[in-house]
N, C-alpha and C. Protein backbone atom coordinates (compact mmCIF):
# COMPACT_ATOMS: atom_id res chain seq x y z
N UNK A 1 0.81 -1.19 0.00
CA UNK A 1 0.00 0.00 0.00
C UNK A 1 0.86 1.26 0.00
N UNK A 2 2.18 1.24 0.87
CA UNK A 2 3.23 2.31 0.79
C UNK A 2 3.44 2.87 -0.44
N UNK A 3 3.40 1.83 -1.65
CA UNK A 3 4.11 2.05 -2.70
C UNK A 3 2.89 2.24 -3.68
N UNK A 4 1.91 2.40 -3.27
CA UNK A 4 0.70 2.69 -4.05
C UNK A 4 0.57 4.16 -3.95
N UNK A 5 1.00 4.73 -2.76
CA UNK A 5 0.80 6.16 -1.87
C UNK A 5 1.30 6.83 -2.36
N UNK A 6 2.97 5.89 -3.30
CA UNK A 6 4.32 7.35 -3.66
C UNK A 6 4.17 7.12 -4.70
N UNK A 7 3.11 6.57 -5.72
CA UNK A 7 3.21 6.92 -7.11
C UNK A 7 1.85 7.72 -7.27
N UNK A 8 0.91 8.15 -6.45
CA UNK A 8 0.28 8.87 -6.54
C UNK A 8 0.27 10.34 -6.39
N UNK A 9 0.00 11.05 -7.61
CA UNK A 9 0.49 12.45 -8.06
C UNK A 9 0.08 13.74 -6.90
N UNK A 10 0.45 14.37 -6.55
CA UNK A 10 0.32 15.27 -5.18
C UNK A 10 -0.93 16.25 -6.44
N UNK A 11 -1.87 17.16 -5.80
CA UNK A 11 -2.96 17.64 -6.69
C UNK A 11 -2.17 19.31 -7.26
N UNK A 12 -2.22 19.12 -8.17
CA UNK A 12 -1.75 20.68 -8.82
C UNK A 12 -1.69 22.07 -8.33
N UNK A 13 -0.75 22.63 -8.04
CA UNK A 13 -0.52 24.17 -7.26
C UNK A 13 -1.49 25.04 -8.25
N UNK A 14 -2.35 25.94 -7.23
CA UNK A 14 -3.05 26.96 -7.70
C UNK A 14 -2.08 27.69 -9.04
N UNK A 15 -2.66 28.69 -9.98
CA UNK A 15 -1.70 29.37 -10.78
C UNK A 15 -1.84 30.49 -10.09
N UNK A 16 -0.66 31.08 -10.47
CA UNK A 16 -0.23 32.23 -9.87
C UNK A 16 -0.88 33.43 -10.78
N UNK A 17 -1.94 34.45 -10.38
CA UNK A 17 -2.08 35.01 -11.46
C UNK A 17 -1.71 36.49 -11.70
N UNK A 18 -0.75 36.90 -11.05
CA UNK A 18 0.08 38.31 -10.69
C UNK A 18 1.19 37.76 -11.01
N UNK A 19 1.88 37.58 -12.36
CA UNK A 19 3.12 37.55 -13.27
C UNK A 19 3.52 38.94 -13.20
N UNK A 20 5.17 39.03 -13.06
CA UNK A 20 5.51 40.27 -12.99
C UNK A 20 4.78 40.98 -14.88
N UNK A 21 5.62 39.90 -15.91
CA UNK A 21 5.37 39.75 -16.99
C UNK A 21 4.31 38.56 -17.85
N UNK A 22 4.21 38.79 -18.82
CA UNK A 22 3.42 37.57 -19.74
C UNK A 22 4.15 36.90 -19.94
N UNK A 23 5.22 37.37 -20.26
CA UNK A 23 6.53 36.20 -20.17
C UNK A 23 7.16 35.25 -19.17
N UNK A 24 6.90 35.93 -18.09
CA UNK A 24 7.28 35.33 -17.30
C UNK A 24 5.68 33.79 -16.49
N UNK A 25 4.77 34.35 -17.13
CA UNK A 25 3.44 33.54 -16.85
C UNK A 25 3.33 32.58 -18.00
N UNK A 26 3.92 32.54 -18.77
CA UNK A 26 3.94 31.66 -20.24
C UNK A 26 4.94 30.68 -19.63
N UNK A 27 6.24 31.27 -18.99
CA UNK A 27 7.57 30.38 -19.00
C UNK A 27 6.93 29.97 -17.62
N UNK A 28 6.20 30.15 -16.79
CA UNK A 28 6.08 29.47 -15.71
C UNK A 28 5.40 28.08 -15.80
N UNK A 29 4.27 28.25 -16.94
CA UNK A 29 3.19 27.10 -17.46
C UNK A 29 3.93 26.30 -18.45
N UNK A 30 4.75 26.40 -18.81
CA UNK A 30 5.32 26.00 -20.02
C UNK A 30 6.43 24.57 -18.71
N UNK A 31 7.19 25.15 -17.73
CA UNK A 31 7.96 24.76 -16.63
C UNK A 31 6.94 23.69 -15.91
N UNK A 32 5.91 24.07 -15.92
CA UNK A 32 4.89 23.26 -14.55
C UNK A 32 4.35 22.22 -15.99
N UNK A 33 4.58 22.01 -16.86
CA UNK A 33 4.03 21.32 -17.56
C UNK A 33 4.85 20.25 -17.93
N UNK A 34 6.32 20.67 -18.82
CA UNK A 34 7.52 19.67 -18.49
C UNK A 34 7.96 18.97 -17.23
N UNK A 35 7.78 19.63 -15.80
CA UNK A 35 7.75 19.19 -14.92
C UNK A 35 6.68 17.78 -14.91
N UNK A 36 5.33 17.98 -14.81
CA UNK A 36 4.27 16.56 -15.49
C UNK A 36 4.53 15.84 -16.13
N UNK A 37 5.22 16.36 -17.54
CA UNK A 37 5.84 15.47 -17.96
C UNK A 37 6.64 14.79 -18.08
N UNK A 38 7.92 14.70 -17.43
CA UNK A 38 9.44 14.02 -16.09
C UNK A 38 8.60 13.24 -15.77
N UNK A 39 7.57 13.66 -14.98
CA UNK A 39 6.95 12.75 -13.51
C UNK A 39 6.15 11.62 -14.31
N UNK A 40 5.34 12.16 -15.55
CA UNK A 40 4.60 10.78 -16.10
C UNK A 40 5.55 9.90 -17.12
N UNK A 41 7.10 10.15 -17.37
CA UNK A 41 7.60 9.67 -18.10
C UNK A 41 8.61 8.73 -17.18
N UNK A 42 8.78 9.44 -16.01
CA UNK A 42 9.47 8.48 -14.89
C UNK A 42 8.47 7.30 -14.16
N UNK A 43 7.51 7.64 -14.20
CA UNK A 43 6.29 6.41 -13.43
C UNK A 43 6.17 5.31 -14.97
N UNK A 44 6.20 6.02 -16.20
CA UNK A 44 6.47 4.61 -17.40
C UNK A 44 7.45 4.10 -17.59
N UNK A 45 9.11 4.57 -17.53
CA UNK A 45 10.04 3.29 -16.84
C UNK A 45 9.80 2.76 -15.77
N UNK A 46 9.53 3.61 -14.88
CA UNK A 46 9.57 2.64 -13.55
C UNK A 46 8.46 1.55 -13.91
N UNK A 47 7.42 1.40 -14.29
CA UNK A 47 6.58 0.47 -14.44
C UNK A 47 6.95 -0.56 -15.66
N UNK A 48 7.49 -0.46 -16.34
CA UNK A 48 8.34 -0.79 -17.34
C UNK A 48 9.41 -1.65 -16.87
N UNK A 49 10.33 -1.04 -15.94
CA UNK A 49 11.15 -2.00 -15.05
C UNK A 49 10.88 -3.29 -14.37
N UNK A 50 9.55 -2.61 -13.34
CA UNK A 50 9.12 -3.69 -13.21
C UNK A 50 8.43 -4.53 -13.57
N UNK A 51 8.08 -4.23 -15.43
CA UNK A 51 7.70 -5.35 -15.98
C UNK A 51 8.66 -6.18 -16.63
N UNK A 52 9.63 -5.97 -16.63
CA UNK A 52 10.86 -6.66 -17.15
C UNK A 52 11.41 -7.71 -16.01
N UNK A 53 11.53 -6.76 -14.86
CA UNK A 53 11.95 -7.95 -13.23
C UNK A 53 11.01 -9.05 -13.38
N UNK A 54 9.40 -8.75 -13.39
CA UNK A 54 9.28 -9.30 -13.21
C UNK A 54 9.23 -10.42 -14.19
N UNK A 55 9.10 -10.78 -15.65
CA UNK A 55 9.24 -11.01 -16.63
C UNK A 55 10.83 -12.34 -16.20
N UNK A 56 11.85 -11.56 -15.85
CA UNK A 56 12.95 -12.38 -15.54
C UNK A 56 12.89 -13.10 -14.47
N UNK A 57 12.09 -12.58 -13.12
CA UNK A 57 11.55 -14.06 -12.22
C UNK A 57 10.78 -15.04 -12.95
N UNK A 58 9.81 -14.55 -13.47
CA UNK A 58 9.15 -15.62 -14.24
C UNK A 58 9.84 -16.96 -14.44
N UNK A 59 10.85 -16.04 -15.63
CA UNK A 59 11.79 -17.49 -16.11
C UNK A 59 12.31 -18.46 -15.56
N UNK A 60 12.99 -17.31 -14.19
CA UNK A 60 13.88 -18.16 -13.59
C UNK A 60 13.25 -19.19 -12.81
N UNK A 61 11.67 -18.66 -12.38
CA UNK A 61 10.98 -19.92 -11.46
C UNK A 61 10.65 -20.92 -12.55
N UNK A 62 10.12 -20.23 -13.71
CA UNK A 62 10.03 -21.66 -14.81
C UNK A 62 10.71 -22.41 -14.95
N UNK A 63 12.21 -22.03 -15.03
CA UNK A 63 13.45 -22.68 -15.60
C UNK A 63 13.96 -23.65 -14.18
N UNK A 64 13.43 -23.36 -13.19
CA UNK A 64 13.72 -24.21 -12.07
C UNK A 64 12.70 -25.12 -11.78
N UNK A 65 11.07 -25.24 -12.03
CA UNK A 65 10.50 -25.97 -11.72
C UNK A 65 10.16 -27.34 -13.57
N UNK A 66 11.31 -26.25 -14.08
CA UNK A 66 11.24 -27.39 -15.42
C UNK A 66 12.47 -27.82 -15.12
N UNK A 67 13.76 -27.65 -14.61
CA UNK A 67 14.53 -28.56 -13.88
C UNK A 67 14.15 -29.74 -13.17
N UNK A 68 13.22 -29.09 -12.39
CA UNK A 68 13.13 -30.31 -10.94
C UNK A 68 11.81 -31.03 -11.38
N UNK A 69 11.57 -30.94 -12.96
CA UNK A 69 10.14 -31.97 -13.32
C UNK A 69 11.02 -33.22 -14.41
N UNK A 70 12.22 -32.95 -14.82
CA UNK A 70 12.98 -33.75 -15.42
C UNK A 70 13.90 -34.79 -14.66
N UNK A 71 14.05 -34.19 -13.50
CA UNK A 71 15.27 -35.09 -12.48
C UNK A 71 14.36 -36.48 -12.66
């Protein structure tokens, strides 16, 4: 359940709507958005990873209980 808790996304910071500039309110949204996108591109390796681990236990329990069905 721990690990259910830390891949769940914290809820989005209010926007700020007193930019000194437009520029500076463009580059802020533009920042909070690449930021989302890190975070949803890091939770698809990580899930990715562990579809590969687990993918390689697989084998290895296969490859051991097709050992010990030949002895």
């Amino acid at each position: 359940m721990e690990a259910l808790r830390r891949l769940r996304r914290p809820s989005p910071k209010p926007v700020n709507l007193t930019p000194a500039s437009t520029f500076e309110a463009i580059l802020e949204e533009r920042i909070q958005g690449l930021a989302h996108q890190v975070d949803e591109l890091k939770s698809r390796v990580n899930g990715l990873v562990f579809v590969v681990v687990g993918a390689v236990v697989v084998q290895i329990v296969l490859g051991l209980v097709k050992g010990q069905l030949w002895l």
